[in-house]
PDB file of N, CA and C in Angstrom:
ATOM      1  N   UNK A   1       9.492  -6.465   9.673  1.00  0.00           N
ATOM      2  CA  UNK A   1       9.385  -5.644   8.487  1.00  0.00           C
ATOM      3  C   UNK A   1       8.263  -4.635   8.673  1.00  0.00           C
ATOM      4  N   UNK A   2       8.088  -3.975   9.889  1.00  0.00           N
ATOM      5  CA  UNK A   2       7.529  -3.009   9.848  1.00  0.00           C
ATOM      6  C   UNK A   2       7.647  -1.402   9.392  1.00  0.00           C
ATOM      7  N   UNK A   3       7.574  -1.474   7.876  1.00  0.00           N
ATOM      8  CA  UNK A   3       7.621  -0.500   7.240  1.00  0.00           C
ATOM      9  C   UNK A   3       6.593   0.623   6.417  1.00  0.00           C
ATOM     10  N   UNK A   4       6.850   1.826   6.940  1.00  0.00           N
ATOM     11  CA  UNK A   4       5.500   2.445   6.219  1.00  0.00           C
ATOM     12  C   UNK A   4       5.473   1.967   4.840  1.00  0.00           C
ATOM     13  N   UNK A   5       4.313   2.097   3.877  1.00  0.00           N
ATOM     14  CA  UNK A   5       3.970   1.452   2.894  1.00  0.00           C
ATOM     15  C   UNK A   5       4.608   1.909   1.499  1.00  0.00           C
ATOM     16  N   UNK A   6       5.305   3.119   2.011  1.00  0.00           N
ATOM     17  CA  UNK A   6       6.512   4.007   0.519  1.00  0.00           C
ATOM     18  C   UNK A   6       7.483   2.738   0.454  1.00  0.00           C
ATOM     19  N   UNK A   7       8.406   2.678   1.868  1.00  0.00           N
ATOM     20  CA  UNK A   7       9.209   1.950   2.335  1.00  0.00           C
ATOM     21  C   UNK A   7       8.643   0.619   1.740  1.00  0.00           C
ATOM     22  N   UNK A   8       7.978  -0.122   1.964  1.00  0.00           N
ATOM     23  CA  UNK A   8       8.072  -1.598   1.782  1.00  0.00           C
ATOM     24  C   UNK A   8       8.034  -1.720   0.038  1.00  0.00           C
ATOM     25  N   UNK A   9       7.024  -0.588  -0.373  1.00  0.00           N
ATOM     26  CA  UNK A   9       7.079  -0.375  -2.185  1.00  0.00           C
ATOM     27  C   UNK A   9       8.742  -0.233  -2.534  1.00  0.00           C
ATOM     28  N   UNK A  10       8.899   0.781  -2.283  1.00  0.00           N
ATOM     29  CA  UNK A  10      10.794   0.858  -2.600  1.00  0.00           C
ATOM     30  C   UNK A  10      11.695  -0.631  -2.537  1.00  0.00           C
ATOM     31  N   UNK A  11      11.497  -1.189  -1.131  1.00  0.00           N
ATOM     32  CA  UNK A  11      11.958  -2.439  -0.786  1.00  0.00           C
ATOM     33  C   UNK A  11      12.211  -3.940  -1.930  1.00  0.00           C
ATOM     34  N   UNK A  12      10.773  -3.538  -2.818  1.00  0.00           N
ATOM     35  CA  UNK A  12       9.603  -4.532  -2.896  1.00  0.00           C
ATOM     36  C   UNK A  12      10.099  -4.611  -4.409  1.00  0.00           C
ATOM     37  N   UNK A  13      10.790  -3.396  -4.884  1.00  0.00           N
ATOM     38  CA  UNK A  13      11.173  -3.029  -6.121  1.00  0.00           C
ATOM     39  C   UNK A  13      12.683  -2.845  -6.522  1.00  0.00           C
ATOM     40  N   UNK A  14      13.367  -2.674  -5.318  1.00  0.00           N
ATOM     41  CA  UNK A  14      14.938  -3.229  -5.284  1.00  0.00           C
ATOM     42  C   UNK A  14      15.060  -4.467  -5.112  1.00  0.00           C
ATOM     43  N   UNK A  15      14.620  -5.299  -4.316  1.00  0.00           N
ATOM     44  CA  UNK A  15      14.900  -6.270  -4.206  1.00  0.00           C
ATOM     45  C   UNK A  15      14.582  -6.896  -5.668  1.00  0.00           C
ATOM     46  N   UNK A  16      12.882  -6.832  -6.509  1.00  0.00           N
ATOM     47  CA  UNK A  16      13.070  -7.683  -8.217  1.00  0.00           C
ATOM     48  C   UNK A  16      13.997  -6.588  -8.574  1.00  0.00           C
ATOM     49  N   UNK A  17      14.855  -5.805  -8.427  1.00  0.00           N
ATOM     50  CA  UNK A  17      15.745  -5.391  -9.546  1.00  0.00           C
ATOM     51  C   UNK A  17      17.043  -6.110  -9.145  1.00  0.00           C
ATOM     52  N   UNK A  18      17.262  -6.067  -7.863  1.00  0.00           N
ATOM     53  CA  UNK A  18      18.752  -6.875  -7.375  1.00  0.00           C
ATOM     54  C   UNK A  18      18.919  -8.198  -7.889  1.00  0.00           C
ATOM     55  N   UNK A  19      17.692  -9.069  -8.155  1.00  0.00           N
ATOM     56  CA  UNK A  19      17.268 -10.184  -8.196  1.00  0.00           C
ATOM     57  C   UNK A  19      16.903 -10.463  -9.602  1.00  0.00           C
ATOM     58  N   UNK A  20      16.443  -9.744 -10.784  1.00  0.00           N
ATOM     59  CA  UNK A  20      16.421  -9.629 -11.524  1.00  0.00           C
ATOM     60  C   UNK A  20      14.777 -10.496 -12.345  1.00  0.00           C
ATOM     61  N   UNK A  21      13.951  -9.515 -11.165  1.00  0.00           N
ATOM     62  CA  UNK A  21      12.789 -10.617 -10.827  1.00  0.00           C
ATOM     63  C   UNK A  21      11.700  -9.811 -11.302  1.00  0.00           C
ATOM     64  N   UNK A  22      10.588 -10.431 -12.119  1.00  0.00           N
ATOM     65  CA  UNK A  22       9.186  -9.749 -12.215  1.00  0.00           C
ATOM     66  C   UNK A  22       8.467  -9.688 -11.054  1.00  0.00           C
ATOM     67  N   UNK A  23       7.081  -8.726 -11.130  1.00  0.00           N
ATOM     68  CA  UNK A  23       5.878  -9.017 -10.707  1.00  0.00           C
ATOM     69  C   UNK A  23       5.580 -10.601 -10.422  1.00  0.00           C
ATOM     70  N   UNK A  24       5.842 -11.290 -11.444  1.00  0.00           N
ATOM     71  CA  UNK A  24       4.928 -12.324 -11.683  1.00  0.00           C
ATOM     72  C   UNK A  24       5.665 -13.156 -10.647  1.00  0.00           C
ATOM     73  N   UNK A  25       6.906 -13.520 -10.924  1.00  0.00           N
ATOM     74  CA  UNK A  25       7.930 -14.269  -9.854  1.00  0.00           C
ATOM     75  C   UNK A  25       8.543 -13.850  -8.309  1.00  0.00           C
ATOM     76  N   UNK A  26       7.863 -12.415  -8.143  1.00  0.00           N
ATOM     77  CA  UNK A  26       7.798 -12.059  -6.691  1.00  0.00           C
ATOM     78  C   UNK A  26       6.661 -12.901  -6.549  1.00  0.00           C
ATOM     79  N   UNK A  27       4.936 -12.921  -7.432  1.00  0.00           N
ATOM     80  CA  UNK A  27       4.147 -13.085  -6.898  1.00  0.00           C
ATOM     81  C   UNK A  27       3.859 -14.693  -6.366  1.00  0.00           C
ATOM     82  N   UNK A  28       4.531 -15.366  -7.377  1.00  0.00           N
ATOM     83  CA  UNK A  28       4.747 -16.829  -7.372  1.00  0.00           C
ATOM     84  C   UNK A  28       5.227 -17.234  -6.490  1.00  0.00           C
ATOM     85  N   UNK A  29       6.985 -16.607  -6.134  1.00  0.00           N
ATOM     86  CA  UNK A  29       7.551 -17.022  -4.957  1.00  0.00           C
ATOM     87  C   UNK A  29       6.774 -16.507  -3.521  1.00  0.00           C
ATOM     88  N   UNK A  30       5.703 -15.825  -3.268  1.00  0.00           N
ATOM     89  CA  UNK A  30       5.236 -15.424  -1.984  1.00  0.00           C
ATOM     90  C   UNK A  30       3.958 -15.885  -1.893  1.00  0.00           C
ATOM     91  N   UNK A  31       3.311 -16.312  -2.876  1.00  0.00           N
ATOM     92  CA  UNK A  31       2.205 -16.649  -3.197  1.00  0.00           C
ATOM     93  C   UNK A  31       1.097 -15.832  -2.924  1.00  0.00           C
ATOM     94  N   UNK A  32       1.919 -14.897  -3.095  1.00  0.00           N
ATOM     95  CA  UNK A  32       0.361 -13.392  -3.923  1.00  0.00           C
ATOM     96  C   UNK A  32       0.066 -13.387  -4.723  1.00  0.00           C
ATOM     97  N   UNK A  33      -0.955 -12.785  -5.035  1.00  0.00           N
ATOM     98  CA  UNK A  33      -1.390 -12.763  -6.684  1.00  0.00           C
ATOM     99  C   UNK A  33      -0.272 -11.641  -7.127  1.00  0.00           C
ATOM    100  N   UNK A  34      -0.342 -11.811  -8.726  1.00  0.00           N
ATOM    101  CA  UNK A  34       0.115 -10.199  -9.377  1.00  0.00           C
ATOM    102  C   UNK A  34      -0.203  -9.368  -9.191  1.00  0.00           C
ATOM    103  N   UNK A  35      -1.864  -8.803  -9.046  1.00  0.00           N
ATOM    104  CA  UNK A  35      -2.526  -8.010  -8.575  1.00  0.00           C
ATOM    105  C   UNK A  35      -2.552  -7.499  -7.408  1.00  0.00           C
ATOM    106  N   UNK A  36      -2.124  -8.615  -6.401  1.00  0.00           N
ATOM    107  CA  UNK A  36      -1.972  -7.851  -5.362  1.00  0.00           C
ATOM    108  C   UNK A  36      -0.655  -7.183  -5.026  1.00  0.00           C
ATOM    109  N   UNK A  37       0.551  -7.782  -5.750  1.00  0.00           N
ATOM    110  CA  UNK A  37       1.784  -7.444  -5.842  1.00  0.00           C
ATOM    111  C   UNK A  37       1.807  -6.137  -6.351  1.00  0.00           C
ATOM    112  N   UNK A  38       1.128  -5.721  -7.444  1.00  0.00           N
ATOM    113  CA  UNK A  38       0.699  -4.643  -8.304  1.00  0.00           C
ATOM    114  C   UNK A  38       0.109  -3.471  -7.328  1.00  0.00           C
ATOM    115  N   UNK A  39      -1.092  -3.738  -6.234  1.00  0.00           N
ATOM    116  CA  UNK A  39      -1.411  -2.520  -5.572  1.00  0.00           C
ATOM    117  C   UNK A  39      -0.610  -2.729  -4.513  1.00  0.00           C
ATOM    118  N   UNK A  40       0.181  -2.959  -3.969  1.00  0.00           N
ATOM    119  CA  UNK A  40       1.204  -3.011  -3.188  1.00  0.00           C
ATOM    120  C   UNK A  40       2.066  -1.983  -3.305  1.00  0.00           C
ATOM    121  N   UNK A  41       2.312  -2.208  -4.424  1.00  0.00           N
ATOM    122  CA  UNK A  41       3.817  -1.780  -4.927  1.00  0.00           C
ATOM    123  C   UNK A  41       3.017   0.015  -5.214  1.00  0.00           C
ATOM    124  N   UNK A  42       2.298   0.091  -5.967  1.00  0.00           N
ATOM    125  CA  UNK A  42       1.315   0.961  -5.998  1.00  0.00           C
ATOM    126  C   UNK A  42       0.853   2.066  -4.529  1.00  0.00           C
ATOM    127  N   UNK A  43       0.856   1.341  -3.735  1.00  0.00           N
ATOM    128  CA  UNK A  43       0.235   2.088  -2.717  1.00  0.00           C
ATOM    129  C   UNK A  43      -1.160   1.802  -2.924  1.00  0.00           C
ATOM    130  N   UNK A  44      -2.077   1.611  -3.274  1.00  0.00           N
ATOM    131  CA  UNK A  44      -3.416   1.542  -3.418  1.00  0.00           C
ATOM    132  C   UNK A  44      -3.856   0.957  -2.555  1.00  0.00           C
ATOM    133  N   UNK A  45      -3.400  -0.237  -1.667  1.00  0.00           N
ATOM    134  CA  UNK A  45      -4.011  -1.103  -0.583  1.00  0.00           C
ATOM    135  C   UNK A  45      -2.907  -1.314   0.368  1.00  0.00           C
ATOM    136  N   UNK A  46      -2.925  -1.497   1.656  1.00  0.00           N
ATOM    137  CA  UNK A  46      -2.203  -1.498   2.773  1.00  0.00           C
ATOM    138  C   UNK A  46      -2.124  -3.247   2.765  1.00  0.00           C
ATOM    139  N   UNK A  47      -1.475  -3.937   2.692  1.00  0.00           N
ATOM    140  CA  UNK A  47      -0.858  -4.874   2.941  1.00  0.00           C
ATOM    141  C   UNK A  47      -1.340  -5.812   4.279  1.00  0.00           C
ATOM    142  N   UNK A  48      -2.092  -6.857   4.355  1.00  0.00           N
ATOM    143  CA  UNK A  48      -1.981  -7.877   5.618  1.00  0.00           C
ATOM    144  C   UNK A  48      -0.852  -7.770   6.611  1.00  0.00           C
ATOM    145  N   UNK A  49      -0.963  -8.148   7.613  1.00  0.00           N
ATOM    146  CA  UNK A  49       0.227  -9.079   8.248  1.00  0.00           C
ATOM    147  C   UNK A  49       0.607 -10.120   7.513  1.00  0.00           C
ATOM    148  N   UNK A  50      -0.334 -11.273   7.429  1.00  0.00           N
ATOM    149  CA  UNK A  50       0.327 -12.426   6.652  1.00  0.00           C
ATOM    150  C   UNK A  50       1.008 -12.062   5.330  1.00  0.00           C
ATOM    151  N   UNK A  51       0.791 -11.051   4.796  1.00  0.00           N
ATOM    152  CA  UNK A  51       1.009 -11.026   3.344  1.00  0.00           C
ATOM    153  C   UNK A  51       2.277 -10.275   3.879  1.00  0.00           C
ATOM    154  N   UNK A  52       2.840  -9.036   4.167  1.00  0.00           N
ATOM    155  CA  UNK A  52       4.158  -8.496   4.988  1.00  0.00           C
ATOM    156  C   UNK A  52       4.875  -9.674   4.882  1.00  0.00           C
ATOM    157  N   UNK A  53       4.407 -10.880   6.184  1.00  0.00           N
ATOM    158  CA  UNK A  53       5.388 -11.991   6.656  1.00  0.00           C
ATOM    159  C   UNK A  53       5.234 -12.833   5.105  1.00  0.00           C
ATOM    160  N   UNK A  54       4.346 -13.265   4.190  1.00  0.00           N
ATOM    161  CA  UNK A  54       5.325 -13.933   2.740  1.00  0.00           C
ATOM    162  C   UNK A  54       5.830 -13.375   2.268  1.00  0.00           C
ATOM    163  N   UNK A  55       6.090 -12.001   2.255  1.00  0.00           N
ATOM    164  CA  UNK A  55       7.131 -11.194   1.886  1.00  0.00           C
ATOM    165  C   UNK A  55       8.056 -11.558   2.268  1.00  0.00           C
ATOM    166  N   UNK A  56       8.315 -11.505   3.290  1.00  0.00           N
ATOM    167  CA  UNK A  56       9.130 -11.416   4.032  1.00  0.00           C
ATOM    168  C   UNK A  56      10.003 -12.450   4.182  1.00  0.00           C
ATOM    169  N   UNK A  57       9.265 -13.928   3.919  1.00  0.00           N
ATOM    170  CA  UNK A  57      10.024 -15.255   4.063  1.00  0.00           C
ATOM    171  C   UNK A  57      10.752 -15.188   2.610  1.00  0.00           C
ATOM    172  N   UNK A  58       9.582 -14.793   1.945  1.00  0.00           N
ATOM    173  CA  UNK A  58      10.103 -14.913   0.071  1.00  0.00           C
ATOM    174  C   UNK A  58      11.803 -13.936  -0.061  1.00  0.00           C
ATOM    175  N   UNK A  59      11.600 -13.034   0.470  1.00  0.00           N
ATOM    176  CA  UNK A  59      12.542 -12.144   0.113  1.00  0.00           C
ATOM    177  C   UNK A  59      14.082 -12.789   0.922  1.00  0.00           C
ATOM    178  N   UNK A  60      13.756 -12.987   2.006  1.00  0.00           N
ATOM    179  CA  UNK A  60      15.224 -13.785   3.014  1.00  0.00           C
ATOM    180  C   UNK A  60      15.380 -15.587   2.504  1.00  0.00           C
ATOM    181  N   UNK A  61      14.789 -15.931   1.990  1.00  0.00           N
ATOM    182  CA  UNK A  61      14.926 -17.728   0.926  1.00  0.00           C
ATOM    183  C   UNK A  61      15.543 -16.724  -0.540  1.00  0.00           C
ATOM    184  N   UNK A  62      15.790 -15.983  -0.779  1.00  0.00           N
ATOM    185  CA  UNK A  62      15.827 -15.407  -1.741  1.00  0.00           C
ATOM    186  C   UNK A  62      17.179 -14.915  -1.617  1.00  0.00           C
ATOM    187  N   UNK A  63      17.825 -13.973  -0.587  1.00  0.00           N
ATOM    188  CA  UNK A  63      18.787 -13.466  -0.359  1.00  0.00           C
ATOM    189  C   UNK A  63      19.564 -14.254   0.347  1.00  0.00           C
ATOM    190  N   UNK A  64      19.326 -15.429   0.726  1.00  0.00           N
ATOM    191  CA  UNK A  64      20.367 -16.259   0.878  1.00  0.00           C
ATOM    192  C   UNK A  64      20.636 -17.794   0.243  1.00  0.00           C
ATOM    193  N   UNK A  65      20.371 -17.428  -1.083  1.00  0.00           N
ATOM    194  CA  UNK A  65      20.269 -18.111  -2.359  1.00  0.00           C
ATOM    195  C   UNK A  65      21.494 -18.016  -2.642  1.00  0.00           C
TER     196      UNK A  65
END
């Protein structure tokens, strides 16, 4: 999931709409905070590796639900 940081925001925001998912329950299922889900999505802070990869697990346990 190496995506510039527009890209992973866009991603990050189709996927809770496909899913029909908050902030709060992206943040739960990946175990980010809201806040950090919040400048994420935002652009305000560039994202970990580790935090990318719980994305990343959260979102594929998710899509093959």
């Amino acid at each position: 999931m190496e995506l510039p940081l527009s890209q992973l925001s866009e991603k990050l925001i189709t996927f809770e709409r496909q899913h029909h998912l908050t902030d709060g329950d992206l943040a739960f299922g990946s175990q980010l905070s809201v806040e950090r889900i919040h400048n994420i999505k935002s652009g305000e802070v560039t994202p970990t590796q580790d935090e990318v990869q719980l994305l990343k697990k959260y979102m594929n346990s998710k899509a093959k639900a």
